[in-house]
Structures are given as C-alpha cells and as structure tokens.
PDB file of N, CA and C in Angstrom:
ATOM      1  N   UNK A   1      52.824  91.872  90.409  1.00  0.00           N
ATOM      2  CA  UNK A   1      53.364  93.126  90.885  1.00  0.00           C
ATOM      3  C   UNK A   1      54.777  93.304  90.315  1.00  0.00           C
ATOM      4  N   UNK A   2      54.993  94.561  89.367  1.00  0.00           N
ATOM      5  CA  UNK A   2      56.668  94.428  89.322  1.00  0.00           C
ATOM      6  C   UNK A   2      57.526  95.004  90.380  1.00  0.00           C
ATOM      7  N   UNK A   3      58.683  94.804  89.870  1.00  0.00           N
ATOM      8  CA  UNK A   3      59.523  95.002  91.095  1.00  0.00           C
ATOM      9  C   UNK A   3      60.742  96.298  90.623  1.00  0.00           C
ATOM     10  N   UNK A   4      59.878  97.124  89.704  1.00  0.00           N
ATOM     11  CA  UNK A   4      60.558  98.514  89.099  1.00  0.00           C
ATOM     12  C   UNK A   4      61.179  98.938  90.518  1.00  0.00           C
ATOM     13  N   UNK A   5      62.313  99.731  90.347  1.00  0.00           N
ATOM     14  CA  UNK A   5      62.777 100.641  91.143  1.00  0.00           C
ATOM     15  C   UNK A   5      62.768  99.788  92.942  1.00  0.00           C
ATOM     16  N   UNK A   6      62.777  98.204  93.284  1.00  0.00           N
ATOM     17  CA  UNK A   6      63.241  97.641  94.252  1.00  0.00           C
ATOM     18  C   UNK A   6      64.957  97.922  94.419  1.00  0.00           C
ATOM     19  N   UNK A   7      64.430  97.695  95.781  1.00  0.00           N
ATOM     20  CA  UNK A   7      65.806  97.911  96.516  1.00  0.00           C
ATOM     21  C   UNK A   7      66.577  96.221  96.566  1.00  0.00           C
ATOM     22  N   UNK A   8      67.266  96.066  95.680  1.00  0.00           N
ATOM     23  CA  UNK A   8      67.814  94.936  95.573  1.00  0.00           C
ATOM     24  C   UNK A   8      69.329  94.913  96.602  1.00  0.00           C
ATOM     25  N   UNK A   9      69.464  93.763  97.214  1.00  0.00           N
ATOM     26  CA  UNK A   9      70.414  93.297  98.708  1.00  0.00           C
ATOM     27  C   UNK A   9      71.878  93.886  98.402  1.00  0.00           C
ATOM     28  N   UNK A  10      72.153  94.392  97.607  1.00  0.00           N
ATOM     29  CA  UNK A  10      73.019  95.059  97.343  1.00  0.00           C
ATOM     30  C   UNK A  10      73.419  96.024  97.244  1.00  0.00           C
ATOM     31  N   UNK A  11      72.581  96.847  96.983  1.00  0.00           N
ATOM     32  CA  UNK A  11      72.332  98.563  97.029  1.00  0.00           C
ATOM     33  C   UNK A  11      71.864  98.612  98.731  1.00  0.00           C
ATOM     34  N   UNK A  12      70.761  98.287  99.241  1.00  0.00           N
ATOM     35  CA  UNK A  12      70.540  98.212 100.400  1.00  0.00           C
ATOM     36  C   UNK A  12      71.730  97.982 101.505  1.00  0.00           C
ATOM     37  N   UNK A  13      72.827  97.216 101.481  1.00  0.00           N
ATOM     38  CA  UNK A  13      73.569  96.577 102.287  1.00  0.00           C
ATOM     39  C   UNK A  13      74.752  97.580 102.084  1.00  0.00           C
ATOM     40  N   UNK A  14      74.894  98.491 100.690  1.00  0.00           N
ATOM     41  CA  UNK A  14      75.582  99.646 100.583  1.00  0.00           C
ATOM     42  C   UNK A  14      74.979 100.659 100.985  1.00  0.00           C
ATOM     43  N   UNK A  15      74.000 100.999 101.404  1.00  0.00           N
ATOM     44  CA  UNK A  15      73.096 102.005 101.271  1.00  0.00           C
ATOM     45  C   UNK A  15      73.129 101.959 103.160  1.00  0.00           C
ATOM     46  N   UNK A  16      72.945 101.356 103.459  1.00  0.00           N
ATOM     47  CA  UNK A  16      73.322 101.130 105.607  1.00  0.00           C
ATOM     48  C   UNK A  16      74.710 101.295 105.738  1.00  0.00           C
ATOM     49  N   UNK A  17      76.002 100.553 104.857  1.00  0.00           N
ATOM     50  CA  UNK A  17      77.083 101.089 104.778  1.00  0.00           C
ATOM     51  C   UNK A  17      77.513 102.495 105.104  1.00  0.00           C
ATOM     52  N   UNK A  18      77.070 102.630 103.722  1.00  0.00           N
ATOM     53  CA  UNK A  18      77.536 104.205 103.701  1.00  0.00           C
ATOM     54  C   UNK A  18      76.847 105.133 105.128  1.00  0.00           C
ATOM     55  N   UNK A  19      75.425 105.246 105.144  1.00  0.00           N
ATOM     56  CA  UNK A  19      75.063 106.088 106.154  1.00  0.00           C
ATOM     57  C   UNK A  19      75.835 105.855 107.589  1.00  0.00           C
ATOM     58  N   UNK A  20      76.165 104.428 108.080  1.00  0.00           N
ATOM     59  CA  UNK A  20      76.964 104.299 109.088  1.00  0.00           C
ATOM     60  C   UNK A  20      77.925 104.979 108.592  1.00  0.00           C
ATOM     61  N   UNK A  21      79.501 104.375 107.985  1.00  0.00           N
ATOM     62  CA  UNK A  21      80.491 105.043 107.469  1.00  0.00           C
ATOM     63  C   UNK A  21      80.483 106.676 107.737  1.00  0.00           C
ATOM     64  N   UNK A  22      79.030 107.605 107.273  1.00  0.00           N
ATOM     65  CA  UNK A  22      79.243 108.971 107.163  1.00  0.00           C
ATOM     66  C   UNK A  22      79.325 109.526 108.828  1.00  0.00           C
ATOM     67  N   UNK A  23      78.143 108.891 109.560  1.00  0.00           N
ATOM     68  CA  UNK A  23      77.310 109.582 110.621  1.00  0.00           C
ATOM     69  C   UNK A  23      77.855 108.586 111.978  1.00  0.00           C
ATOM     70  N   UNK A  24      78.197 107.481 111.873  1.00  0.00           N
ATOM     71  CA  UNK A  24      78.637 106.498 113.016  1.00  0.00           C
ATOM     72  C   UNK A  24      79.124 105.570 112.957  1.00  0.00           C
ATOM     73  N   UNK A  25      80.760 106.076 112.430  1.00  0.00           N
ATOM     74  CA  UNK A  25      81.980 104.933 111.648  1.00  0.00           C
ATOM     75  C   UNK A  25      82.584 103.692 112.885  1.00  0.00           C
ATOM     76  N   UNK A  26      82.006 103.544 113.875  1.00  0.00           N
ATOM     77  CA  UNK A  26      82.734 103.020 115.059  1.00  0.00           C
ATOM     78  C   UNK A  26      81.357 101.739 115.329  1.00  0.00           C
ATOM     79  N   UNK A  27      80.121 102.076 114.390  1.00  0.00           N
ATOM     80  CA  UNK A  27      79.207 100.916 114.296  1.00  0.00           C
ATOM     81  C   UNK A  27      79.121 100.090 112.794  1.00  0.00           C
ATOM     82  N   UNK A  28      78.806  98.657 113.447  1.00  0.00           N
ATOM     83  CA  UNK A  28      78.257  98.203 112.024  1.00  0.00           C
ATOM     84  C   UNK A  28      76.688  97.254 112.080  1.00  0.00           C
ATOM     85  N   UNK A  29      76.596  97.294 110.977  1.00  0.00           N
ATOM     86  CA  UNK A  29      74.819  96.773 111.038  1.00  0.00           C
ATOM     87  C   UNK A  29      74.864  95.218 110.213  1.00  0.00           C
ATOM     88  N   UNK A  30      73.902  94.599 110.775  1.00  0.00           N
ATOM     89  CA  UNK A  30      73.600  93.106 110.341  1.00  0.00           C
ATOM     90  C   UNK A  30      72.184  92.927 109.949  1.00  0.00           C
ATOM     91  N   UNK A  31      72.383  92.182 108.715  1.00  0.00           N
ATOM     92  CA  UNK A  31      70.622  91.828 108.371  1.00  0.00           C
ATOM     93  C   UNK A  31      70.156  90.686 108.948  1.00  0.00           C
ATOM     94  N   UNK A  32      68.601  90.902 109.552  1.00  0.00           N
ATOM     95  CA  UNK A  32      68.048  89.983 109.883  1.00  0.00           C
ATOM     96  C   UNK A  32      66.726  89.836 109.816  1.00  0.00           C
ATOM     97  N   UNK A  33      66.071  88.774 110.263  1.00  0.00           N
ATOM     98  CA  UNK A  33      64.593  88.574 109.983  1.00  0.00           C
ATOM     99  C   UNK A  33      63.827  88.874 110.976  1.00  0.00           C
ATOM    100  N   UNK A  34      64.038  89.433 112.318  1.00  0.00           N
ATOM    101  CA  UNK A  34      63.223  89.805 113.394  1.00  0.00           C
ATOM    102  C   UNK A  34      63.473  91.537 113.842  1.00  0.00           C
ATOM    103  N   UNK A  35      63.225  92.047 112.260  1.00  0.00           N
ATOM    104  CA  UNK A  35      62.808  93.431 112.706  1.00  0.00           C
ATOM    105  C   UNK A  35      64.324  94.008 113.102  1.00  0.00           C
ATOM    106  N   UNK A  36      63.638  95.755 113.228  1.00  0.00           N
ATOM    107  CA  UNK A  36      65.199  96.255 113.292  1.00  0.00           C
ATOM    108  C   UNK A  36      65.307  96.486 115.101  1.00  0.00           C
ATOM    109  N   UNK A  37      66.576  96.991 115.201  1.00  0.00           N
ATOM    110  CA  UNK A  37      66.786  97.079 116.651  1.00  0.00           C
ATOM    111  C   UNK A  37      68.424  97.863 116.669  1.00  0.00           C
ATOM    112  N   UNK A  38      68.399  98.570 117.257  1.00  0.00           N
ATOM    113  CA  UNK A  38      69.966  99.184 118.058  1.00  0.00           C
ATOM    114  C   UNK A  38      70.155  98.735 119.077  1.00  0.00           C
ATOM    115  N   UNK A  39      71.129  97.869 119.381  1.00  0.00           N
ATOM    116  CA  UNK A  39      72.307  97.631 120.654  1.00  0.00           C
ATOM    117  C   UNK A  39      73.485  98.627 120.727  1.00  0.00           C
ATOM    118  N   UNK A  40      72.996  99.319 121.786  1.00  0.00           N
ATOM    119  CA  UNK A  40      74.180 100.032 121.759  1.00  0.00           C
ATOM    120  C   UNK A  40      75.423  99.427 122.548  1.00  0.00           C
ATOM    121  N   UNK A  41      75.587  98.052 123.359  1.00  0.00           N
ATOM    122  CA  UNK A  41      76.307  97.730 123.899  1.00  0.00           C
ATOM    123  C   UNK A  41      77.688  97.228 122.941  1.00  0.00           C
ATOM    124  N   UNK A  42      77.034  96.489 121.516  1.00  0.00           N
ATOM    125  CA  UNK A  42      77.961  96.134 120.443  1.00  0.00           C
ATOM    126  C   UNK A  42      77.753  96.643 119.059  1.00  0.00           C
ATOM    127  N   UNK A  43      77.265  98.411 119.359  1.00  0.00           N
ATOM    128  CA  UNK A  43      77.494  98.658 118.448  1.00  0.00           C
ATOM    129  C   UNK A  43      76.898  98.431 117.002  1.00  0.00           C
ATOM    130  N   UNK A  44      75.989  98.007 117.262  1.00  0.00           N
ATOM    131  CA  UNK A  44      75.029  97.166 115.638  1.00  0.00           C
ATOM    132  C   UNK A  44      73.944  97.605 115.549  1.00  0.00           C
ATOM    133  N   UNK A  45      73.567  97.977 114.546  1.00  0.00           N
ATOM    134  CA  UNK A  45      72.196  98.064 114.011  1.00  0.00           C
ATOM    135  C   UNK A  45      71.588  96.562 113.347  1.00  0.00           C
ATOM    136  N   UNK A  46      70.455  96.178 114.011  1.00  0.00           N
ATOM    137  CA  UNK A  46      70.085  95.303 113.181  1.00  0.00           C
ATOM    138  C   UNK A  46      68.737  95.572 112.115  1.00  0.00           C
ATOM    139  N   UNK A  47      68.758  95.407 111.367  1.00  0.00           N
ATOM    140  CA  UNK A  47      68.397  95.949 109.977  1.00  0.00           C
ATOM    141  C   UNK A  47      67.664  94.863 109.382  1.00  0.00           C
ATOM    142  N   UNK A  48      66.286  94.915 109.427  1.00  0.00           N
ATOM    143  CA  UNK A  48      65.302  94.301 108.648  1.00  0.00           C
ATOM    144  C   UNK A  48      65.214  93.887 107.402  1.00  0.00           C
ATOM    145  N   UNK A  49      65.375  92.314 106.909  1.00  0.00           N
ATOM    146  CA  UNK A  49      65.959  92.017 105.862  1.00  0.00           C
ATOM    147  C   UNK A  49      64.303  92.366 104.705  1.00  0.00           C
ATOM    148  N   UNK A  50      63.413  92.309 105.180  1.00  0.00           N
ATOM    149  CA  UNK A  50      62.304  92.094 104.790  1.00  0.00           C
ATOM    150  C   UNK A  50      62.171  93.932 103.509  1.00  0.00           C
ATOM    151  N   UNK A  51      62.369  94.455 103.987  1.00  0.00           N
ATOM    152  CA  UNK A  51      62.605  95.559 103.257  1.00  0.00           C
ATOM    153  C   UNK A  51      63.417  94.964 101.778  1.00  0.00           C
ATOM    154  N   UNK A  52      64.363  94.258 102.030  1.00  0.00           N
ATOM    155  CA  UNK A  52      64.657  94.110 100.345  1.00  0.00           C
ATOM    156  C   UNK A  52      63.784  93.854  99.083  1.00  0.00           C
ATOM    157  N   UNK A  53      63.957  94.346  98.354  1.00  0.00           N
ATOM    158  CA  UNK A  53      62.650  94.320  97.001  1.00  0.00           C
ATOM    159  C   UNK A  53      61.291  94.756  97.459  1.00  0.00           C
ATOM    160  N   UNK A  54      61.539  95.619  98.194  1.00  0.00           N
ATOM    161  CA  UNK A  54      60.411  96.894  98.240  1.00  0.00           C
ATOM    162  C   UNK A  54      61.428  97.708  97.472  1.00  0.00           C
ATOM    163  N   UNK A  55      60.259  99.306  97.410  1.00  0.00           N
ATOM    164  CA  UNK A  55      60.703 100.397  96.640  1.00  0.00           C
ATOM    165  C   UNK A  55      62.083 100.698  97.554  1.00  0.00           C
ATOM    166  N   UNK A  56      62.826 101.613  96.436  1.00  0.00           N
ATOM    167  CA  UNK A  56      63.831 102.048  97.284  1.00  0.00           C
ATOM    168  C   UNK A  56      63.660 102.969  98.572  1.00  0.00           C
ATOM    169  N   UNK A  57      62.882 103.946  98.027  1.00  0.00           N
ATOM    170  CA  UNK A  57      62.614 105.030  99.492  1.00  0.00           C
ATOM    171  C   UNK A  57      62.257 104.697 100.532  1.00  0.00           C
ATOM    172  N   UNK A  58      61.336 103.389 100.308  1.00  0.00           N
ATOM    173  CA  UNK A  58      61.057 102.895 101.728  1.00  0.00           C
ATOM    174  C   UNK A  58      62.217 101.951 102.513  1.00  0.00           C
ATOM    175  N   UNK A  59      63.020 101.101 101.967  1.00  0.00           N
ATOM    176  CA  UNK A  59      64.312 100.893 102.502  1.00  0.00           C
ATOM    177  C   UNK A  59      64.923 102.031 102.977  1.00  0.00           C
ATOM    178  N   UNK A  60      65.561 102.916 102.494  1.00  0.00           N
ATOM    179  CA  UNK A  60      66.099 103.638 102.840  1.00  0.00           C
ATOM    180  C   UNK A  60      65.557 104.343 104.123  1.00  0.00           C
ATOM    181  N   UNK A  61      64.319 104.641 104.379  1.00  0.00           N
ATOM    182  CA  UNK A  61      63.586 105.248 105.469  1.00  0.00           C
ATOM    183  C   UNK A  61      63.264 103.978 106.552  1.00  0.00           C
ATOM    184  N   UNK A  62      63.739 103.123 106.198  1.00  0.00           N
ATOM    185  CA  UNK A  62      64.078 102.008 107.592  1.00  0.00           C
ATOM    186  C   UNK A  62      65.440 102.243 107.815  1.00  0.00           C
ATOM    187  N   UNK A  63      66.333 101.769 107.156  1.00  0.00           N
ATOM    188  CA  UNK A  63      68.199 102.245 107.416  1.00  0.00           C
ATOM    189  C   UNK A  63      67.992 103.075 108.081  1.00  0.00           C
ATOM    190  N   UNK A  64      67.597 104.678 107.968  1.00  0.00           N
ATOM    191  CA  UNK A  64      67.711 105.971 108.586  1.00  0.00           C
ATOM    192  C   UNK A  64      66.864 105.865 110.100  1.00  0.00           C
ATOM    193  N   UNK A  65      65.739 105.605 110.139  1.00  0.00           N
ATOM    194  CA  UNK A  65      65.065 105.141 111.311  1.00  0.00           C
ATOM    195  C   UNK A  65      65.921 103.812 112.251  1.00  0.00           C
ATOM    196  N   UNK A  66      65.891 103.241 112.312  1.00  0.00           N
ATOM    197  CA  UNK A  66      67.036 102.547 112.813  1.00  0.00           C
ATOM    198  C   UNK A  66      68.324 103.388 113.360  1.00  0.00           C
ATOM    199  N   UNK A  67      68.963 103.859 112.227  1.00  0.00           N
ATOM    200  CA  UNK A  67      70.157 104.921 112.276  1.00  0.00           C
ATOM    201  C   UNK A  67      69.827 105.599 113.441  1.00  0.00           C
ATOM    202  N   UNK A  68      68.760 106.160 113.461  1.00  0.00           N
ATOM    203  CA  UNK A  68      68.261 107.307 114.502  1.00  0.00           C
ATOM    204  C   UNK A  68      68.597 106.962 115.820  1.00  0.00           C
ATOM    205  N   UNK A  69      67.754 105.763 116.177  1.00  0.00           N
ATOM    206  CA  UNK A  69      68.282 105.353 117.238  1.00  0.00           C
ATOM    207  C   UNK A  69      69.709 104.754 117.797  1.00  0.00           C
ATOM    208  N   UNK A  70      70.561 105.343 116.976  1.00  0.00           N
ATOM    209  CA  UNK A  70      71.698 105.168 117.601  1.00  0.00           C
ATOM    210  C   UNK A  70      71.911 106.570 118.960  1.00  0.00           C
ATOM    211  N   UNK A  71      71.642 107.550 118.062  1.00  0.00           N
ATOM    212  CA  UNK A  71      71.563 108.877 118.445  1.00  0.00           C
ATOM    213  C   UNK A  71      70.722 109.189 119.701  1.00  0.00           C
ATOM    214  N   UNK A  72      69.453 108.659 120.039  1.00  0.00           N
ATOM    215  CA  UNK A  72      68.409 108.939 121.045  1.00  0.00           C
ATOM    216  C   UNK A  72      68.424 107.982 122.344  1.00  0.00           C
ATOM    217  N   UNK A  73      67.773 108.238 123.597  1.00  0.00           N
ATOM    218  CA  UNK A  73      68.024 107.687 124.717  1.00  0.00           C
ATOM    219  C   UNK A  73      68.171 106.445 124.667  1.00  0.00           C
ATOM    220  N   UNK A  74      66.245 106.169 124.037  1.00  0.00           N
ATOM    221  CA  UNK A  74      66.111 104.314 124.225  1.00  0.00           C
ATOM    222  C   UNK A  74      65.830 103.715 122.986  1.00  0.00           C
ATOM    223  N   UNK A  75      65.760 102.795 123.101  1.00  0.00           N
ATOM    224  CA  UNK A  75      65.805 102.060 121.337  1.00  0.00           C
ATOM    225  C   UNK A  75      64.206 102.134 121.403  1.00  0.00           C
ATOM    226  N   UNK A  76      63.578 102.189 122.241  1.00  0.00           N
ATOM    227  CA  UNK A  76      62.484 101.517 121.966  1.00  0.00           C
ATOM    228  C   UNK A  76      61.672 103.073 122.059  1.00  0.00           C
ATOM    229  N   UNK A  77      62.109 104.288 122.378  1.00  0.00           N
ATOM    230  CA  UNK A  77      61.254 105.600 122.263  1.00  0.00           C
ATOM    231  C   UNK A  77      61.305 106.347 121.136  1.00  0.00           C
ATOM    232  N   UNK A  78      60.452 106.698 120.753  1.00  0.00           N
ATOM    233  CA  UNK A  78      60.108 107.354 119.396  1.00  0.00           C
ATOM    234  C   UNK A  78      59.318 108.876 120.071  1.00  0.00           C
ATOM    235  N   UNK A  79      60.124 109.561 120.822  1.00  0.00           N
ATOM    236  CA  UNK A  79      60.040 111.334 121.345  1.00  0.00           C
ATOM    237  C   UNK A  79      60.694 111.992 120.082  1.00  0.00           C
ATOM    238  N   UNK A  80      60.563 113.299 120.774  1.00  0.00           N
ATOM    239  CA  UNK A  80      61.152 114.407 119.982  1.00  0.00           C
ATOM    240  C   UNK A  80      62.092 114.302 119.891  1.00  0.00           C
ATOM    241  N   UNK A  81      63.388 113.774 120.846  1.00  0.00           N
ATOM    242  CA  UNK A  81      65.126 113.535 120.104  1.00  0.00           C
ATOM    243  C   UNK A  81      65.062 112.510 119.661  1.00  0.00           C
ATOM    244  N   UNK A  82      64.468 111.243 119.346  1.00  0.00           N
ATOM    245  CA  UNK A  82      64.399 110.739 118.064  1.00  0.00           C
ATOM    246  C   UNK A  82      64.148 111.027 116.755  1.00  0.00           C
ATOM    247  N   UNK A  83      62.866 112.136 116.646  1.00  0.00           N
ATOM    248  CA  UNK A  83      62.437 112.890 115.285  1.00  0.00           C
ATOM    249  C   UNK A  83      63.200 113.718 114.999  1.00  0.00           C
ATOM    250  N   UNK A  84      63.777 114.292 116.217  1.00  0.00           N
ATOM    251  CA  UNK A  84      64.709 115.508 115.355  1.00  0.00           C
ATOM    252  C   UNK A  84      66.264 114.722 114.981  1.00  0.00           C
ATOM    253  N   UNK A  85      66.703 113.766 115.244  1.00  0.00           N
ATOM    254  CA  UNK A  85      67.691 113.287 115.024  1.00  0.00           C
ATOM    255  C   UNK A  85      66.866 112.224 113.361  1.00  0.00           C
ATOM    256  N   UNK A  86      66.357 111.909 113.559  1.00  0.00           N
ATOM    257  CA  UNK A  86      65.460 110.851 112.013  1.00  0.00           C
ATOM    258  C   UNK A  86      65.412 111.966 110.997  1.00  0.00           C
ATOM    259  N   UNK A  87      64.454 113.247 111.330  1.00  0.00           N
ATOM    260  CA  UNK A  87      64.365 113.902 110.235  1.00  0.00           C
ATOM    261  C   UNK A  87      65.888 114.770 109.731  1.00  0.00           C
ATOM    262  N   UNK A  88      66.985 114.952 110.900  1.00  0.00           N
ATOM    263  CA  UNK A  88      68.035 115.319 110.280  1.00  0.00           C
ATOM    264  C   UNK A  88      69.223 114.046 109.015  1.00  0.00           C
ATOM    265  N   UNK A  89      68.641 112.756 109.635  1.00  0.00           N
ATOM    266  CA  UNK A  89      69.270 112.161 108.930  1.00  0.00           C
ATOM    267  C   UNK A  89      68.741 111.960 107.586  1.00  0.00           C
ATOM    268  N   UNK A  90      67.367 112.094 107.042  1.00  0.00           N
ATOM    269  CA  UNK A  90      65.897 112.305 106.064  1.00  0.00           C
ATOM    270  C   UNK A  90      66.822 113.356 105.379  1.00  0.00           C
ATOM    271  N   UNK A  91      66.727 114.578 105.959  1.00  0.00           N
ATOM    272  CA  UNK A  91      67.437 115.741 105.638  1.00  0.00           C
ATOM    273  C   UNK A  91      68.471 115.108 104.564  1.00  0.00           C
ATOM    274  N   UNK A  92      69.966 114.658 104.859  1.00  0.00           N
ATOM    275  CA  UNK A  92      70.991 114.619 104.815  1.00  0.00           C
ATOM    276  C   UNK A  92      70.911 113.607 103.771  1.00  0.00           C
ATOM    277  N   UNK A  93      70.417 112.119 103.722  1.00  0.00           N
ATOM    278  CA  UNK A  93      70.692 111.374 102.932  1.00  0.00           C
ATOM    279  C   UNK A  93      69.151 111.343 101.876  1.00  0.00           C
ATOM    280  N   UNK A  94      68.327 112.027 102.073  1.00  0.00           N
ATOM    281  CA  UNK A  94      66.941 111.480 101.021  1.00  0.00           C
ATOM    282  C   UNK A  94      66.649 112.942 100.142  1.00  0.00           C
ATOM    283  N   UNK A  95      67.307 114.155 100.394  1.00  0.00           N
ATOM    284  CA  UNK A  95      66.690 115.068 100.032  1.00  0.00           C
ATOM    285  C   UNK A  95      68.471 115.427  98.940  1.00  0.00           C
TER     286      UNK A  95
END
C-alpha cells in the first residue's frame, strides 16, 4: 500500500495546532493511543495517534470532530449541536 498524500506526525500535530490556535486558543491537545476524547475540565483534546499515515482528509476530519466537541454539551453526544458545530468547523478549515 503506498503512503501518497499521508498525513505524516508533523503536519498533523500542526494541523490540531493551528485549528485550536484559530477557534479555542485557551486549549491544547495531546496524542494518544486510546482514541480521541475532550476534557473539558483541563482543557485538552486528546487526539488519536492512529490517524497518522492515513490520507490527509481523514486526519484532518478526526482533529475537527474532536474539535467539535469542545463546543457541544457532552463529549460523548453526537446531536444536532454537535453537527452543526463539526460541519461549521468542515466548513472553515476543509473547504
């Protein structure tokens, strides 16, 4: 399988940067191996390392999903103010 157009740990780790930085400068995000998750108590996104060296778009559409739930009630609900907050961030950084 090649690995054309992967999201290599560097672009990725800039690529969660920046979208925090633009949309929620008062959080920061950590990579890890058990899936993503928002704490909103400290502020972190944790960010699924497993996505690296996949395609780029699909990294990026984990960062933003994640992202989302900074924005929506519970980390763990995926309603309508999650989608409309995901697809505005889709909006903003993929289009």
């Amino acid at each position: 399988m090649s690995n054309m157009g992967a999201f290599v740990k560097e672009k990725y780790e800039k690529f969660a940067q920046y979208v925090l930085n633009e949309e929620f400068p008062d959080w920061s995000y950590e990579l890890t191996d058990c899936g993503g998750i928002c704490i909103r108590e400290s502020k972190i996104v944790y960010i699924d390392k497993s996505y690296i060296g996949r395609w780029v778009l699909v990294g990026k559409e984990h960062i933003l999903h994640e992202c989302a739930h900074i924005k929506t009630v519970s980390d763990k609900e995926h309603g309508k103010e999650f989608y409309k907050e995901y697809v505005r961030l889709l909006e903003k950084f993929m289009i």
